[in-house]
Protein backbone atom coordinates (compact mmCIF):
# COMPACT_ATOMS: atom_id res chain seq x y z
CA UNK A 1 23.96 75.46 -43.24
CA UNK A 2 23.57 76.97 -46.81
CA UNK A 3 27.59 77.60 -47.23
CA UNK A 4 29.46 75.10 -49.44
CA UNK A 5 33.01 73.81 -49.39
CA UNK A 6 34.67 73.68 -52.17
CA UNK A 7 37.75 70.91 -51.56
CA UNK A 8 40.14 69.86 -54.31
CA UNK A 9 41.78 66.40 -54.01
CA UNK A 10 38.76 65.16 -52.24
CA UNK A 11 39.00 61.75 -53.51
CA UNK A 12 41.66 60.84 -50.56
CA UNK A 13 44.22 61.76 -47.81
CA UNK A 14 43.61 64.91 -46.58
CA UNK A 15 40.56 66.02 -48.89
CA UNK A 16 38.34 63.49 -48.25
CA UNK A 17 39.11 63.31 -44.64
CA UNK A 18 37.78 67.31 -44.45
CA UNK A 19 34.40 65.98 -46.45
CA UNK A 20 33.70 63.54 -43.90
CA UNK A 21 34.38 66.00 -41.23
CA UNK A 22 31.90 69.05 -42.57
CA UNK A 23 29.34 66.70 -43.36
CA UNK A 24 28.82 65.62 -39.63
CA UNK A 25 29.00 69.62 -39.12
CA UNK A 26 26.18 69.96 -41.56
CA UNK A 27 27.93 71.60 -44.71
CA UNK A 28 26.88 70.32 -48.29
CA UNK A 29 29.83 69.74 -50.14
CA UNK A 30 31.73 70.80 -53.59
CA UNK A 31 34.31 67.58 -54.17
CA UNK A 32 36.57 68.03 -57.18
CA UNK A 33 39.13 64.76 -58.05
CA UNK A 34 40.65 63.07 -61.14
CA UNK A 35 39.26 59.84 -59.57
CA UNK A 36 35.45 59.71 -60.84
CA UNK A 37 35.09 56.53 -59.33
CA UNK A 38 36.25 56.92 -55.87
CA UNK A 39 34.19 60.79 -55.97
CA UNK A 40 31.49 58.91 -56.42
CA UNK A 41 31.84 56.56 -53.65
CA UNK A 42 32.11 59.15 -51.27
CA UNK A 43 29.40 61.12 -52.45
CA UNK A 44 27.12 58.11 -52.02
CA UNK A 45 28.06 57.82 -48.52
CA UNK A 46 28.43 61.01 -47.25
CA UNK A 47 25.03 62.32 -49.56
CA UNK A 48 22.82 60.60 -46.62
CA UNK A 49 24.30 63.44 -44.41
CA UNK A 50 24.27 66.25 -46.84
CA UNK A 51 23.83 67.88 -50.31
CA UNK A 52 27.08 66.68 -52.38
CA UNK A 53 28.01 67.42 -55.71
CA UNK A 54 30.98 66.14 -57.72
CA UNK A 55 33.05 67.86 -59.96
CA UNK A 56 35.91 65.24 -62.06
CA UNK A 57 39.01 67.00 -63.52
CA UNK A 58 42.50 67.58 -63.00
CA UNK A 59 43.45 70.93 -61.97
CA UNK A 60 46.37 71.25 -64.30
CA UNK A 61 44.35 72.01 -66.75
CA UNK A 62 43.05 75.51 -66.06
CA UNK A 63 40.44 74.79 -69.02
CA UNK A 64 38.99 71.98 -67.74
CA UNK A 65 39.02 73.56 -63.97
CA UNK A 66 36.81 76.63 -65.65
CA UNK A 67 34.57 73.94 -67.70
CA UNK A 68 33.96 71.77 -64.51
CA UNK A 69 33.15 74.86 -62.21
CA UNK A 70 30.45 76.25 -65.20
CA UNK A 71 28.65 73.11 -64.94
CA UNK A 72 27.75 75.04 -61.27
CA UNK A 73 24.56 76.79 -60.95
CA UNK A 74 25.00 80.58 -59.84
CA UNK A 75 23.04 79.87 -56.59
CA UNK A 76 26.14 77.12 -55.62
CA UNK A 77 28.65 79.51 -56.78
CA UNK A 78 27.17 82.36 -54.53
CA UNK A 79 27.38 80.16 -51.51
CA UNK A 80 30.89 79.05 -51.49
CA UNK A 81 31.62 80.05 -48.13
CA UNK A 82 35.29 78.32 -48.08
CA UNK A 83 38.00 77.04 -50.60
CA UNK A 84 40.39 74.47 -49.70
CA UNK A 85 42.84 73.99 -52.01
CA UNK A 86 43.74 70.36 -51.14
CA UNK A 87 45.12 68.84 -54.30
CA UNK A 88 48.85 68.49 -54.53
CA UNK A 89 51.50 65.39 -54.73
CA UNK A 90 55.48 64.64 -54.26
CA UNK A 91 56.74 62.72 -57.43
CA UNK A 92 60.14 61.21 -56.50
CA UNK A 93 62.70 61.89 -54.37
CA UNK A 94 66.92 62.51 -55.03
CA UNK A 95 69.46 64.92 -56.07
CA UNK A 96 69.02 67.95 -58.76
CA UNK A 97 70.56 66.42 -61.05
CA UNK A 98 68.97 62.81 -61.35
CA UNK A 99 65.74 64.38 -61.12
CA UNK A 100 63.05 63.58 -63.74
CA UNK A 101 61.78 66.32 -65.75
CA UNK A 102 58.03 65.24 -66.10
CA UNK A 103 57.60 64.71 -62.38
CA UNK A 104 59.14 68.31 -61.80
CA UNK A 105 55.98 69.85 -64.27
CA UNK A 106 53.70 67.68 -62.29
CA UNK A 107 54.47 68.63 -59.29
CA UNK A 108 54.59 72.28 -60.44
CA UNK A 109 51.47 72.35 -62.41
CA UNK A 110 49.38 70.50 -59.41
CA UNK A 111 50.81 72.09 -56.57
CA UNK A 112 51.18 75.68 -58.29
CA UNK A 113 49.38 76.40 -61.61
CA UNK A 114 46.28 74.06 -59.78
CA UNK A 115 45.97 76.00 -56.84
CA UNK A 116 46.44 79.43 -59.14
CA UNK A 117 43.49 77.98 -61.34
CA UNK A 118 40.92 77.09 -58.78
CA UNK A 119 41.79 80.36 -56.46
CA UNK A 120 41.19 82.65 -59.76
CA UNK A 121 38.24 80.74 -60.89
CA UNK A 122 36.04 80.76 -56.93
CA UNK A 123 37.51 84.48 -56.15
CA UNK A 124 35.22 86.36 -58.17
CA UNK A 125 32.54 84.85 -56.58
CA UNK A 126 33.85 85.98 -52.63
CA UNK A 127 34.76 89.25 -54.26
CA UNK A 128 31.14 89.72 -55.12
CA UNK A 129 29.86 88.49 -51.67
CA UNK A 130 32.51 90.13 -49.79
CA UNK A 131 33.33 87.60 -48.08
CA UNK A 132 35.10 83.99 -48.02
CA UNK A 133 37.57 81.70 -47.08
CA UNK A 134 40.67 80.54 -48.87
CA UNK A 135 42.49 77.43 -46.99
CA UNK A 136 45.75 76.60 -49.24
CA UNK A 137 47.22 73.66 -47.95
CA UNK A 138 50.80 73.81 -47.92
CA UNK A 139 53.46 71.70 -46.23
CA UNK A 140 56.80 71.60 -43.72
CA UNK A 141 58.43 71.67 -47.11
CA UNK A 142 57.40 75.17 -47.75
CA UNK A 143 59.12 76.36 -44.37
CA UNK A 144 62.36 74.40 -44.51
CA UNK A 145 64.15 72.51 -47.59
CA UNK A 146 65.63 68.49 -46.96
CA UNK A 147 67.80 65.98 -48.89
CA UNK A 148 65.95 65.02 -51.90
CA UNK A 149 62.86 67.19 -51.73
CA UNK A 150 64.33 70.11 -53.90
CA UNK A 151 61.14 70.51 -56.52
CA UNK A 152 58.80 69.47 -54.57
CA UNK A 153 60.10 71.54 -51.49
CA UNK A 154 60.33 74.87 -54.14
CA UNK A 155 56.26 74.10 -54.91
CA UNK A 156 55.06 74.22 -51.03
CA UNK A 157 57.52 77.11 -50.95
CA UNK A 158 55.22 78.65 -53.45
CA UNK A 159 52.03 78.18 -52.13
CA UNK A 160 53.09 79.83 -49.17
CA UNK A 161 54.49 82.83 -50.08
CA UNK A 162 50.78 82.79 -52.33
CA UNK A 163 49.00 82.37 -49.67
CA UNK A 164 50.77 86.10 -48.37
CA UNK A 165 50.53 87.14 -51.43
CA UNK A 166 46.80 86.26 -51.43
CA UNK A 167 46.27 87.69 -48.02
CA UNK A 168 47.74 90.72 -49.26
CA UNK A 169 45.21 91.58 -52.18
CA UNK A 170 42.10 90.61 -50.82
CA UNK A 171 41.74 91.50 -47.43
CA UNK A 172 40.52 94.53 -48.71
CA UNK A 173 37.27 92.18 -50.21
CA UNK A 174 36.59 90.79 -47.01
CA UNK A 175 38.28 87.28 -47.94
CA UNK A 176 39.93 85.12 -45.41
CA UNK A 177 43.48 83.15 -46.35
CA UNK A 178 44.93 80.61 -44.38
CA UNK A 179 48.05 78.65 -44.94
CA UNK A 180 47.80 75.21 -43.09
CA UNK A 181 51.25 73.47 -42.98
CA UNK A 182 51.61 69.64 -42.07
CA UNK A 183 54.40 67.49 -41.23
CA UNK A 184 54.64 64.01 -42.08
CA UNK A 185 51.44 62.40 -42.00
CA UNK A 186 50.18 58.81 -42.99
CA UNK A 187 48.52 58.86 -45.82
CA UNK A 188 48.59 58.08 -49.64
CA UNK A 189 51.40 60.56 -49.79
CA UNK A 190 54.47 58.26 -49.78
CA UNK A 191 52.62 55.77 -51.68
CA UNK A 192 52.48 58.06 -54.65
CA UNK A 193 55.84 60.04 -53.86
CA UNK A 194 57.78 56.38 -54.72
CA UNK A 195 54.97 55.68 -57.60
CA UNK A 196 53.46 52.07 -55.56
CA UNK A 197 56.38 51.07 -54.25
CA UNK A 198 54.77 49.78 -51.09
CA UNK A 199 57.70 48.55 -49.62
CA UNK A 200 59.57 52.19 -49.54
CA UNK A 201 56.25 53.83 -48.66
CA UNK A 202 55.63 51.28 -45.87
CA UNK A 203 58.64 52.45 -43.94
CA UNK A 204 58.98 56.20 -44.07
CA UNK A 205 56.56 56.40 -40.78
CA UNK A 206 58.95 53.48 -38.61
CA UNK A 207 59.39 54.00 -35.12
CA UNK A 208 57.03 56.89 -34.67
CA UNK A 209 53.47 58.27 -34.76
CA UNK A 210 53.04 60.19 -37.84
CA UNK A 211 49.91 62.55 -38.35
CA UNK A 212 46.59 61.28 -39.66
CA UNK A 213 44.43 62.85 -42.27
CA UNK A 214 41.75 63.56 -39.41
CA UNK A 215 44.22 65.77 -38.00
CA UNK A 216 44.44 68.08 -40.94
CA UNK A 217 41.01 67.67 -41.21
CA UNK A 218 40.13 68.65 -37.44
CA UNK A 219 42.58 72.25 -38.05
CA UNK A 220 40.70 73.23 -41.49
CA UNK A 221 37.61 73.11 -38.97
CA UNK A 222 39.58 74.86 -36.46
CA UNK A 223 40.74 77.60 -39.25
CA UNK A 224 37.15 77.82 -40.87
CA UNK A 225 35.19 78.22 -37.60
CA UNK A 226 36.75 81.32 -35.99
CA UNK A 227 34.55 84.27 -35.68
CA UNK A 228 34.12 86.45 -38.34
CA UNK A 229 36.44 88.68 -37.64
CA UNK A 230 39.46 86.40 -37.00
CA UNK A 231 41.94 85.03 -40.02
CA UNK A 232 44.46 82.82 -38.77
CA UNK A 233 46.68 83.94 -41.57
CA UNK A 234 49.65 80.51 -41.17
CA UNK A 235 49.76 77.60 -39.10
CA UNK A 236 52.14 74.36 -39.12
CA UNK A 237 51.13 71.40 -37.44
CA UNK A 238 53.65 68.16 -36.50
CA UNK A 239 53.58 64.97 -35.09
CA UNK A 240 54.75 65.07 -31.57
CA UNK A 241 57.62 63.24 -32.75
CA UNK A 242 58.28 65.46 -35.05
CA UNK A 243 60.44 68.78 -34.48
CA UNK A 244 61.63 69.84 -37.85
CA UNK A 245 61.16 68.46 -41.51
CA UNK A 246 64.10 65.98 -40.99
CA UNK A 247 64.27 65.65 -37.37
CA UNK A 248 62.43 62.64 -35.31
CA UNK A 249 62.05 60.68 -31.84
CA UNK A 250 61.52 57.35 -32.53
């Protein structure tokens, strides 16, 4: 395998679930995080397997996203075969109005601006190979609004309708977009939604089976592996007990 992924957010949850996964499929990996520490970690495990290489900066800033993807050799950056722009976060959680200003531009500039930055900065490169993969991952929030998830539901809202938009201007280039949509899953999510307050996280998944990061990680392979000429363009995947953002079996 001589394709790279590219993930964002790979230091937990979700991200670093999708390493692990494509390095028992054989890809060498691209893992971007904040957390140097923990990147490193998981490169020395997973670099027994495969070629990894770590990239440390925090896609709100669209200068150091440009500076950390330079530090790339051209022959990497020409064999990106897929993007998955992982990174993202829920800061909070209550009415309009008692909302708190800096966790709205955190959300926005992770969940948004961060996915804008990364997609602008690796497209040129599928442009020029005429082919690629974009995998944005999104969330139930960006299908259906709840109680308390107004910002953060307006962000996932976003990345959908870019992940259209996306579709929309490069399909002509070849390049694949997929919009992968979870429901409530078990991971650091809640943790950092109610900023380490264990004993709120601890409870949102009571009384049913949520989804596990291997899940999301087992449907980017799914997405990623169709033949060449297939793009599953959207998909939302739930808990069994799950039916809708707010309703559950327990």
């Amino acid at each position: 395998m001589d394709q790279y992924i590219f993930i964002t957010g790979a230091s937990s949850g979700f991200g670093e679930a999708t390493a692990r996964l494509f390095a028992k499929k054989g890809w060498p990996l691209i893992l971007l995080a904040r957390r140097k520490e923990r990147l490193l970690a998981l490169k020395e495990e997973l670099s027994t397997q495969v070629e990894v290489i770590t990239l440390t900066c925090d896609v709100r800033d669209e200068q150091s996203v440009n500076k950390a993807i330079s530090k790339l050799d051209d022959t990497v950056l020409d064999n990106i075969g897929i993007l998955v722009n992982n990174a993202g976060l829920a800061l909070g959680k209550g009415p309009i109005d008692q909302g708190i200003t800096e966790d709205w531009e955190r959300m926005i500039d992770t969940n948004i601006k961060g996915l804008l930055y990364m997609t602008k900065a690796i497209v040129p490169y599928f442009k020029r190979n005429k082919k690629g993969h974009i995998i944005n991952i999104a969330s139930i929030a960006g299908k259906e609004v709840y109680p308390g998830g107004n910002v953060y539901c307006a962000t996932k809202h976003a990345v959908d309708a870019l992940s259209r938009a996306m579709r929309i201007d490069l399909v002509s280039h070849g390049i694949k977009v997929s919009n992968l949509a979870p429901g409530a899953a078990e991971t650091e999510f809640s943790i950092v939604r109610f900023k380490g307050d264990t004993q709120t996280a601890d409870h949102v998944y009571d009384g049913y089976d949520p989804l596990i990061a291997d899940d999301i990680a087992e449907t980017v392979w799914f997405l990623s592996s169709r033949p060449a000429h297939v793009n599953i363009n959207d998909i939302t995947i739930m808990a069994t007990a799950q039916a809708s953002a707010t309703v559950f079996s327990n």
